[in-house]
Protein backbone atom coordinates (compact mmCIF):
# COMPACT_ATOMS: atom_id res chain seq x y z
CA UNK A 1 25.27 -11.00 34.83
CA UNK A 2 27.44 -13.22 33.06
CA UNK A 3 28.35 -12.79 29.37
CA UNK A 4 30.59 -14.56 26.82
CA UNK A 5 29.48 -13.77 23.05
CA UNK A 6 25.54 -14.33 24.38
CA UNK A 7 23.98 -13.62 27.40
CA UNK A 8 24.23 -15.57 30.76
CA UNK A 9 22.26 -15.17 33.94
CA UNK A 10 22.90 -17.01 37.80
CA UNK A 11 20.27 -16.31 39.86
CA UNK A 12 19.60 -18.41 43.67
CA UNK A 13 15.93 -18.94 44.56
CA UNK A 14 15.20 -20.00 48.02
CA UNK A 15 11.86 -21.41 48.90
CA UNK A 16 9.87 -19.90 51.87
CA UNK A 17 10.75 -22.10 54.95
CA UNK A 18 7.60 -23.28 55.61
CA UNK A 19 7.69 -25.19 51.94
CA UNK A 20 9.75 -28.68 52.30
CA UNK A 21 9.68 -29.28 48.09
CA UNK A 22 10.76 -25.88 46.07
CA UNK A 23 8.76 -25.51 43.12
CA UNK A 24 10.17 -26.52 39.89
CA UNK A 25 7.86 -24.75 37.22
CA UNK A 26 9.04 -21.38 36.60
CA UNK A 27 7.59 -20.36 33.71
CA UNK A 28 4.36 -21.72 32.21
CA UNK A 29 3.20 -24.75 30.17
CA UNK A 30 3.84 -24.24 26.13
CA UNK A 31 2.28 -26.45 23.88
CA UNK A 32 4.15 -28.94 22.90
CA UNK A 33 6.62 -28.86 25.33
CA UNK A 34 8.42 -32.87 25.45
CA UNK A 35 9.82 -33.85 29.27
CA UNK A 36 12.08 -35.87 29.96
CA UNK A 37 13.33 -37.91 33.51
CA UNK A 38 16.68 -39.33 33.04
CA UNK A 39 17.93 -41.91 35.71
CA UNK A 40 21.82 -40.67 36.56
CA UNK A 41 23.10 -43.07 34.31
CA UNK A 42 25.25 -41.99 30.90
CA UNK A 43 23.35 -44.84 28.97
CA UNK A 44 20.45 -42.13 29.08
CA UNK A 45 21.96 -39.81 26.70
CA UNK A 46 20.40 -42.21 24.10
CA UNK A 47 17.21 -42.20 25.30
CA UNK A 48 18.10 -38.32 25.54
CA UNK A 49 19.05 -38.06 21.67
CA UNK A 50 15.78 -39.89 20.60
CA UNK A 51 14.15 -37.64 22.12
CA UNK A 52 15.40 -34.41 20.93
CA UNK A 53 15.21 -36.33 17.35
CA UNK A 54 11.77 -36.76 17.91
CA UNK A 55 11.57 -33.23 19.14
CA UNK A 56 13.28 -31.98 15.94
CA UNK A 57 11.12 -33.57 13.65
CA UNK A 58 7.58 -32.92 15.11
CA UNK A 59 8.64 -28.90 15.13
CA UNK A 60 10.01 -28.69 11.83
CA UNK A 61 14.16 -27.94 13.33
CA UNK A 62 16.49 -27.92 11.16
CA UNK A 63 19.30 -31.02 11.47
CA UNK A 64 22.14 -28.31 12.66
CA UNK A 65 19.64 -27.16 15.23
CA UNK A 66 18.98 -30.31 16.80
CA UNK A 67 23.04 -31.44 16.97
CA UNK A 68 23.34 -28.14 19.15
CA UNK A 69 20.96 -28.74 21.38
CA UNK A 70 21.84 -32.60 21.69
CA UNK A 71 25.64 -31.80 21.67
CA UNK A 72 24.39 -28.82 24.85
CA UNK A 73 22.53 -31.49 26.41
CA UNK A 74 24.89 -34.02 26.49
CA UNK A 75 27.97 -32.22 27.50
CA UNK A 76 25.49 -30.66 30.57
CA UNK A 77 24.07 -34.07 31.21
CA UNK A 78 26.57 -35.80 31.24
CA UNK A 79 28.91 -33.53 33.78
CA UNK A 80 25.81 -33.77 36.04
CA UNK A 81 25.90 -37.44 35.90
CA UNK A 82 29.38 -37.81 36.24
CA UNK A 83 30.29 -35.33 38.42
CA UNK A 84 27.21 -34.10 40.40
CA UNK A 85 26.20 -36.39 43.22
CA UNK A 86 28.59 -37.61 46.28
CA UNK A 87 26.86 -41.09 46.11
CA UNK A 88 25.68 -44.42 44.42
CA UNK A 89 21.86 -43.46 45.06
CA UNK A 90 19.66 -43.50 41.95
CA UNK A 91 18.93 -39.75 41.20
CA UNK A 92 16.85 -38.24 38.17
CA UNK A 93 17.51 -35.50 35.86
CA UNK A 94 14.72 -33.51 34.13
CA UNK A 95 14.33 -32.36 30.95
CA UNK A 96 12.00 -30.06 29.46
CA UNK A 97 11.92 -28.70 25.91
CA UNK A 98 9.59 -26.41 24.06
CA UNK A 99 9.73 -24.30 21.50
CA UNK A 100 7.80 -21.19 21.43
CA UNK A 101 8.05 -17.76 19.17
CA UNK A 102 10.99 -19.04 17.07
CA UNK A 103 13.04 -20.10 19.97
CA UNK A 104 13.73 -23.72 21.64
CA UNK A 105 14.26 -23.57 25.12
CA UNK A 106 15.82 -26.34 27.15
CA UNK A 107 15.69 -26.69 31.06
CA UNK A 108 17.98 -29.28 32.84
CA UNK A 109 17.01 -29.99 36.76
CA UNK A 110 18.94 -32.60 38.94
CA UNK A 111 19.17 -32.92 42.72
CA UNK A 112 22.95 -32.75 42.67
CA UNK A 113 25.36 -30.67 44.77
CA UNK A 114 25.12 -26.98 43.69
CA UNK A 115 27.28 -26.28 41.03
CA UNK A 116 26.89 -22.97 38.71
CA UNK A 117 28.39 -24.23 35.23
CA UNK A 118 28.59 -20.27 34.13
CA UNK A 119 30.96 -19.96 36.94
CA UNK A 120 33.66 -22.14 34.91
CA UNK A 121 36.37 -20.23 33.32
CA UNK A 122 36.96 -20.19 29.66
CA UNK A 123 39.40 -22.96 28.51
CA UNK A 124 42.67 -21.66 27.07
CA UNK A 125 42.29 -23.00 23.35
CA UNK A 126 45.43 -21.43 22.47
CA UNK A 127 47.39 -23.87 25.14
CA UNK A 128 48.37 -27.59 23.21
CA UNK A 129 46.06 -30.04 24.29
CA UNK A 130 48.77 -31.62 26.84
CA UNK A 131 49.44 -28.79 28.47
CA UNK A 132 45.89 -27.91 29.49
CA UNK A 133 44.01 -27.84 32.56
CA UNK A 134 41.52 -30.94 32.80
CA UNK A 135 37.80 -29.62 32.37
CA UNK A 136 35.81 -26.70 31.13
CA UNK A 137 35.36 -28.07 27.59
CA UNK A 138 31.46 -29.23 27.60
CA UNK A 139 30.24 -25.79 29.22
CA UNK A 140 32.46 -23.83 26.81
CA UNK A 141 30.83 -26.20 23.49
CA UNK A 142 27.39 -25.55 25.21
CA UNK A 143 28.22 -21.89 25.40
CA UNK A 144 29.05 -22.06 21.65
CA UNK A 145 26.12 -23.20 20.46
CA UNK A 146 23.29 -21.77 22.58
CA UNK A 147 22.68 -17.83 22.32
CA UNK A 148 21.69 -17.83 26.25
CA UNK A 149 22.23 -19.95 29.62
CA UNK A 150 21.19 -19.12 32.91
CA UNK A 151 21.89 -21.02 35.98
CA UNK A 152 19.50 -20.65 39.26
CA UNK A 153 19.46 -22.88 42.54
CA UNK A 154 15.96 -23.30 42.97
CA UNK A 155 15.93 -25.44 46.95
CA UNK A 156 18.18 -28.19 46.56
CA UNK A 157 17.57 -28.55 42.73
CA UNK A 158 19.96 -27.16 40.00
CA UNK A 159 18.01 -25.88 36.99
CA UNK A 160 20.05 -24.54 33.62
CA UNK A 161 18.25 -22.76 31.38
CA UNK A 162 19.72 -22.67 27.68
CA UNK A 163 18.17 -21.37 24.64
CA UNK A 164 18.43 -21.22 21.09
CA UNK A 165 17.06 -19.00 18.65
CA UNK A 166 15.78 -21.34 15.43
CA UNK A 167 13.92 -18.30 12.90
């Protein structure tokens, strides 16, 4: 169990041996749910903030809710992209949001190297900015902003779970 301020969760799922794809839906269909496939490429975080505008509007959110999630998002997506795979092969990340019971849930999955994001260390704050260590600063702002994470390695897939209470 990992907790800072909210509650965070790792958990490893390994599919039975005689299954060559592990299976990505963990948790039921909601209504309205929006998905997303992102190529590995960082001009996708537009595509990635129409969509949670989009998102925002058809549910009613209110503007602060949808900058956390798209500042979560990005900072997640974006270390994925840039840090995530060992090659120059096109890759996808999904993206699956849904809002259900006055909550917005929001499920990144890529195909990168495993890599638990709840396993960074807080940042010291307190340090001056040039005497920090590099890193650490997205998954601390998505920590800030979300009231839950949780991390699993579902196969050969990374899937982060963050949610946000909105009522």
């Amino acid at each position: 169990m990992w907790s800072w301020n909210h509650s965070f969760r790792e958990m490893t799922i390994n599919p039975p041996h005689q299954q060559t794809e592990p299976s990505l839906t963990l948790r039921p269909q909601v209504q309205g749910t929006t998905s997303l496939s992102l190529r590995n490429d960082l001009a996708e975080l537009d595509t990635l903030a129409e969509a949670l505008r989009e998102f925002g509007h058809r549910h009613g959110l209110s503007s602060r809710v949808v900058f956390d999630l798209n500042l979560a998002l990005e900072e997640v997506i974006t270390n994925a992209i840039s840090y995530g795979f060992n090659d120059t092969d096109s890759h996808t990340l999904r993206v699956e949001l849904s809002l259900e019971d006055g909550q917005v849930t929001a499920v990144v999955e890529d195909d990168g190297l495993p890599f638990n994001p709840l396993s960074v260390p807080e940042p010291d704050t307190g340090t001056p900015l040039e005497e920090r260590v590099v890193g650490g600063l997205g998954v601390h702002l998505a920590r800030q902003v979300m009231d839950s994470l949780e991390y699993l390695r579902v196969g050969e897939i990374n899937r982060l779970v963050m949610e946000k209470k909105v009522g």
